[in-house]
Protein backbone atom coordinates (compact mmCIF):
# COMPACT_ATOMS: atom_id res chain seq x y z
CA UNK A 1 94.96 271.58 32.66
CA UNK A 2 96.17 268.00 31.73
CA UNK A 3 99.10 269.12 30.01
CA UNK A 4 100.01 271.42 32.61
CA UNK A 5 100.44 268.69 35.14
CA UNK A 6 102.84 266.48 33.52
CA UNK A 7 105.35 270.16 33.21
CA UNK A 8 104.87 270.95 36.79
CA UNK A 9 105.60 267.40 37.89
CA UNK A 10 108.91 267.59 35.59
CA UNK A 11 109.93 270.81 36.82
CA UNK A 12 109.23 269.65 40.30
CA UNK A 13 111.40 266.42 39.84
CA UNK A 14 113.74 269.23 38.41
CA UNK A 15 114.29 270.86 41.00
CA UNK A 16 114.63 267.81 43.28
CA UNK A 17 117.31 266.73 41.27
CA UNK A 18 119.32 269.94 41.40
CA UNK A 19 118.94 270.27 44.81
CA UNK A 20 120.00 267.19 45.78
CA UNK A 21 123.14 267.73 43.09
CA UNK A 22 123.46 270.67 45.07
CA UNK A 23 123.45 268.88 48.07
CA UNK A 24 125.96 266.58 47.64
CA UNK A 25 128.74 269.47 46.70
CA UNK A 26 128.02 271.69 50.00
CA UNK A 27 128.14 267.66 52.16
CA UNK A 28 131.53 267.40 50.16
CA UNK A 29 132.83 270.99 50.99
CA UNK A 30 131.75 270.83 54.83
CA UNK A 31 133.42 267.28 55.04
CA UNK A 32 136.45 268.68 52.87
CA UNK A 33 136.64 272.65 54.35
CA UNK A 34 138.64 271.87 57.36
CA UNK A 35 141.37 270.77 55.58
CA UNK A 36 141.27 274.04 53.18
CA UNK A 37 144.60 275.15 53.97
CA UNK A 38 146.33 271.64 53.25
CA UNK A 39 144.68 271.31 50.47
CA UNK A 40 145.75 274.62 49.06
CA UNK A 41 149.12 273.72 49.91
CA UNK A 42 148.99 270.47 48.31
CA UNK A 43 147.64 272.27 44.50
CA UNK A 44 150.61 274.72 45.22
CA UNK A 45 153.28 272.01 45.91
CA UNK A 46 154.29 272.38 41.82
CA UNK A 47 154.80 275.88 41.81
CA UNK A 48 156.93 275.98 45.26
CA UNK A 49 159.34 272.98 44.06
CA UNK A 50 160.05 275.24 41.25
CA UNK A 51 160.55 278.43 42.73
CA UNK A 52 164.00 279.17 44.15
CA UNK A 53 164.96 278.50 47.84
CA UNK A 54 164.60 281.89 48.91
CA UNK A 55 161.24 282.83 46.82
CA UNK A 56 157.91 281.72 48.50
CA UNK A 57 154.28 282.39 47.77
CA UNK A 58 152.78 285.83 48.74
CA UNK A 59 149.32 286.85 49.23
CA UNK A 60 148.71 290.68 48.27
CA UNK A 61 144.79 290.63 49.05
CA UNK A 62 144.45 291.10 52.73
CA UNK A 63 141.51 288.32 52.58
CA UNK A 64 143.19 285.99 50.06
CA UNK A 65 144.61 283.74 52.56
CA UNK A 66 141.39 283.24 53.52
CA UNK A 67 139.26 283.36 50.27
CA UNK A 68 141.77 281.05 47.82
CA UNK A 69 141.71 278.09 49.75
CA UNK A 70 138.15 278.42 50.67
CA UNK A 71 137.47 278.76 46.63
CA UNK A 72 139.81 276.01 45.93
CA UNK A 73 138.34 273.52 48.57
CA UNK A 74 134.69 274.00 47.24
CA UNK A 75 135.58 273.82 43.21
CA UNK A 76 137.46 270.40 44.76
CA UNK A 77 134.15 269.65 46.43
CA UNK A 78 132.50 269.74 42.92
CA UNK A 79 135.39 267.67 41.39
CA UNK A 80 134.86 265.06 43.62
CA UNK A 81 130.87 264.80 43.81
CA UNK A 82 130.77 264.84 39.85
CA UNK A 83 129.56 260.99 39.83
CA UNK A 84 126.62 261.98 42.05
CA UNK A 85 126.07 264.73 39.96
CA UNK A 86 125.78 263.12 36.43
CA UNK A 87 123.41 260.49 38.32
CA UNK A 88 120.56 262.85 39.34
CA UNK A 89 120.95 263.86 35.28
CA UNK A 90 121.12 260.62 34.39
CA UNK A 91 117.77 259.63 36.19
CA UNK A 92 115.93 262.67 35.53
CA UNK A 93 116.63 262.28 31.83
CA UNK A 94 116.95 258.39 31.77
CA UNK A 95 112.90 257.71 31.39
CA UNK A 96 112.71 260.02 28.00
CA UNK A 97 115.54 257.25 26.44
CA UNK A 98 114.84 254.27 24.23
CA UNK A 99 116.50 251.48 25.55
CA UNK A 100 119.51 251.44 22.73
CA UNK A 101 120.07 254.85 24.18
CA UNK A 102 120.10 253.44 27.43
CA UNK A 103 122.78 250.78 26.75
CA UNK A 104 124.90 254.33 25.62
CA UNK A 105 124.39 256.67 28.21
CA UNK A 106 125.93 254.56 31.07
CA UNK A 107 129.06 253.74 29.74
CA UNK A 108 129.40 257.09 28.52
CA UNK A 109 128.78 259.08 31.36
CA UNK A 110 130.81 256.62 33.15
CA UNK A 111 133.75 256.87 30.54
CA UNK A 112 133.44 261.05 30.74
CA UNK A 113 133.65 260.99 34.61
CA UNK A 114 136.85 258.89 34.28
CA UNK A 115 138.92 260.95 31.60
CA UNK A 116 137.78 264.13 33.58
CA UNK A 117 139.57 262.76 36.14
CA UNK A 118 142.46 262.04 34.27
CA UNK A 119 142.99 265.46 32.34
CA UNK A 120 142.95 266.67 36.13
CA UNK A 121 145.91 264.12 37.02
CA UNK A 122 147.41 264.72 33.87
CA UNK A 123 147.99 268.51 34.22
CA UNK A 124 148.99 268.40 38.27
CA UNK A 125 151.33 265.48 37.77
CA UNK A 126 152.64 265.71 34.13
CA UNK A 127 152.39 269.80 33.01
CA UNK A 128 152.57 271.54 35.74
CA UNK A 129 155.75 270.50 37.21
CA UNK A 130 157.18 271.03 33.67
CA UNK A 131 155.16 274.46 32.84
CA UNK A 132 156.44 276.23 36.52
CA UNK A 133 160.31 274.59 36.03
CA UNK A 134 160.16 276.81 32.89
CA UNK A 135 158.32 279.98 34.05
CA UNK A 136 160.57 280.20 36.64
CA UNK A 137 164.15 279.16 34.79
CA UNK A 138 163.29 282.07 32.40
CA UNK A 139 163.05 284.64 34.65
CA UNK A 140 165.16 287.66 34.15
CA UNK A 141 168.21 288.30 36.22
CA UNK A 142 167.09 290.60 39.39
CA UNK A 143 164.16 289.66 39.22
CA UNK A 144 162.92 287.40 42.31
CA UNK A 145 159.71 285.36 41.43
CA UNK A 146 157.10 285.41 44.06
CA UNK A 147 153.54 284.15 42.90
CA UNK A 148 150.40 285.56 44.51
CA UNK A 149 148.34 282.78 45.70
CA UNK A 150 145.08 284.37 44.04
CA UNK A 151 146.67 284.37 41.00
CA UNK A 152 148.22 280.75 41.25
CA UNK A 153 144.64 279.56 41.83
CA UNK A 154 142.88 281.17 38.88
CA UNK A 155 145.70 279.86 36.43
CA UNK A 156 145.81 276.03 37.70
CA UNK A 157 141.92 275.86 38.02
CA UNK A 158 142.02 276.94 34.08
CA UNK A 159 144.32 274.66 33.35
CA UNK A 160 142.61 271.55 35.00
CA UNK A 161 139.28 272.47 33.23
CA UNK A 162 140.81 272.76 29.87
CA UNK A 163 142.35 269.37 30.40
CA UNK A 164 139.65 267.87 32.06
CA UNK A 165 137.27 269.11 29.06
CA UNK A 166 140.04 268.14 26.36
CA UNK A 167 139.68 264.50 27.50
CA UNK A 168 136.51 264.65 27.05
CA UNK A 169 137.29 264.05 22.77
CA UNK A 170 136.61 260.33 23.05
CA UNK A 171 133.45 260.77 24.59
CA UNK A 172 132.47 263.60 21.80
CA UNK A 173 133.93 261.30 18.84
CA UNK A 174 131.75 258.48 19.67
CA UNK A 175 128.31 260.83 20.19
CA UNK A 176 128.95 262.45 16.89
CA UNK A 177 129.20 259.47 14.92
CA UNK A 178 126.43 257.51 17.16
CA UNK A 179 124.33 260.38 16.22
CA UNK A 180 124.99 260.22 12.45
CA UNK A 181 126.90 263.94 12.35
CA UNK A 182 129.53 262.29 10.88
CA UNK A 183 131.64 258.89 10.73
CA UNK A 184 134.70 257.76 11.81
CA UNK A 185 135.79 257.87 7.92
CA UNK A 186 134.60 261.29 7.49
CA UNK A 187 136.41 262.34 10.50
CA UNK A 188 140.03 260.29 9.15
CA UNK A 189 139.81 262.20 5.97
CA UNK A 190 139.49 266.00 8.04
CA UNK A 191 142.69 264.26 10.25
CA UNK A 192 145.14 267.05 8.70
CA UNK A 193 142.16 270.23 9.93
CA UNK A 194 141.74 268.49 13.50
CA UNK A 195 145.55 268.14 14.22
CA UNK A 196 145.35 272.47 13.45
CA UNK A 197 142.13 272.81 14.85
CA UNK A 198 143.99 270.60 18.43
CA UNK A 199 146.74 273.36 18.34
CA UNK A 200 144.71 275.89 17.87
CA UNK A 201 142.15 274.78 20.99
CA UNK A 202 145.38 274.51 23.01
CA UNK A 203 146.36 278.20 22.96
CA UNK A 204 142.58 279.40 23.57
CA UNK A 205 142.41 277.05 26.27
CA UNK A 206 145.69 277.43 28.15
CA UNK A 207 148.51 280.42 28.66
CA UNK A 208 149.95 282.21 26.64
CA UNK A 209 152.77 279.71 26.07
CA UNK A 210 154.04 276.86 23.85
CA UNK A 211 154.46 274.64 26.56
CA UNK A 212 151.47 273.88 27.53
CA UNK A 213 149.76 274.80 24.62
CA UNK A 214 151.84 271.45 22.91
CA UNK A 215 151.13 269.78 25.66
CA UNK A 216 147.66 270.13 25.69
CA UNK A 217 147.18 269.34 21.81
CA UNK A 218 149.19 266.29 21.58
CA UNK A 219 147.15 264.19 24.43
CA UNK A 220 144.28 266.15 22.49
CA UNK A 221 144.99 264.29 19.50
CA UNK A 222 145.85 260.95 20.91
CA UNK A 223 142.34 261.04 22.24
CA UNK A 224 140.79 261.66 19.53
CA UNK A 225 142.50 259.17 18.06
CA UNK A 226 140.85 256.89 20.49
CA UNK A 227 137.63 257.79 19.63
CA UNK A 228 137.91 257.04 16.20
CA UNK A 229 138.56 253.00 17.43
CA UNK A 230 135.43 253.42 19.97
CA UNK A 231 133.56 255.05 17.44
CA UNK A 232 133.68 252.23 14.95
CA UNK A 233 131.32 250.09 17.41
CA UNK A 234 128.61 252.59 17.33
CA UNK A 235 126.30 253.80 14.67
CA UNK A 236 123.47 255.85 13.90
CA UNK A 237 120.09 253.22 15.06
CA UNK A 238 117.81 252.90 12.01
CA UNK A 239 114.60 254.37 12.46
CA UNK A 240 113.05 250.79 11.89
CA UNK A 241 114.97 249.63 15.23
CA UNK A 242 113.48 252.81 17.24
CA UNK A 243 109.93 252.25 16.05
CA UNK A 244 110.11 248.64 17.18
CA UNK A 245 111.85 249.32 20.31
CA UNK A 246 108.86 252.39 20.78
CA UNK A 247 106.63 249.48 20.28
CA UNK A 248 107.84 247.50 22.95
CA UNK A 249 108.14 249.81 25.51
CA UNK A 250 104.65 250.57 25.27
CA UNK A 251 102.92 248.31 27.29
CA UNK A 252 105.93 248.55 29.96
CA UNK A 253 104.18 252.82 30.04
């Protein structure tokens, strides 16, 4: 019965924590929903400076103009309350940390939020003005180019996870080596694989074309790059340095 207690109480702290994660993206989406049709129009603003003067947008679900920006506002909601987010994870898991993993955490979940954020800007402001100038320059003669919004949605919400997740290489670089997976050595000499291994994640993570399949890799490897100079500041803790820290922690228990 003793041991029972100390699960219920975590899955009860749990569930506080996901609700109030929870929480925080519907208080974004009702503060954000009004505004569902700018928005929309804002995350199509690429695609429409592309498209010819006399092509425009259609919708060919009778609920889509409805539905996409609705979809759209509430992924943005998520987006936005991410910080809030990796806190209630960050507190539920913080007490389970020694305190060198502690001194990690932070600035890593801190870091991750950040270049999240900037694979997002990085794909709206950089790709996709120059992915939809050529989609739409290539199109064959007759042929008048008119996007469904539906559509438009599903392929730029792809595109700003894949970027948003491909920035996340410094953060990855630094946990594997912390860890003692591997070292920023190691990871030098396996350069040649990972600059293959970058293209390769680029065309299973974005359309089917060279565009922004390049342009996905190269900022790919630039970060990882990155990493490698991060990762040189952080090592695997010797098991002498956790026992000691164990042993000082527990009179603070």
């Amino acid at each position: 019965m003793s041991q029972q207690q100390p699960l219920i109480s975590h899955l009860l702290e749990l569930r506080t924590k996901l609700l109030r994660a929870i929480g925080s993206v519907l208080l974004v989406f009702i503060c954000l929903v009004y505004w569902a049709n700018d928005i929309y129009h804002y995350m199509a603003t690429p695609l429409m400076q592309a498209l010819p003067e006399s092509s425009s947008m259609i919708a060919t679900d009778v609920a889509a103009p409805f539905f996409a920006p609705f979809k759209l506002t509430l992924v943005l909601s998520f987006f936005v309350a991410v910080p809030y987010v990796l806190y209630q994870v960050w507190s539920f898991v913080a007490p389970g940390l020694y305190k060198h993993e502690k001194r990690l955490v932070v600035p890593l979940l801190a870091s991750s939020t950040l270049l999240f954020y900037l694979g997002i800007a990085f794909a709206y402001y950089i790709v996709f003005p120059v992915v939809f100038g050529f989609f739409t320059s290539v199109a064959p003669e007759g042929v008048e180019v008119a996007t469904d919004i539906s559509s438009y949605l599903n392929f730029i919400l792809k595109l700003f996870f894949a970027f948003g997740l491909a920035f996340e290489i410094p953060v990855a670089v630094i946990l594997l080596c912390w860890a003692g997976v591997t070292t920023p050595e190691e990871l030098k000499q396996k350069r040649p694989y990972i600059v293959v291994g970058a293209f390769v994640v680029g065309m299973l993570l974005t359309p089917p074309d060279i565009i922004s399949q390049t342009m996905l890799a190269i900022p790919m490897l630039i970060l990882f790059e990155g990493g490698l100079l991060a990762a040189r500041f952080y090592s695997k803790p010797d098991e002498d340095e956790d026992n000691d820290e164990t042993e000082q922690e527990k009179p603070e228990s």
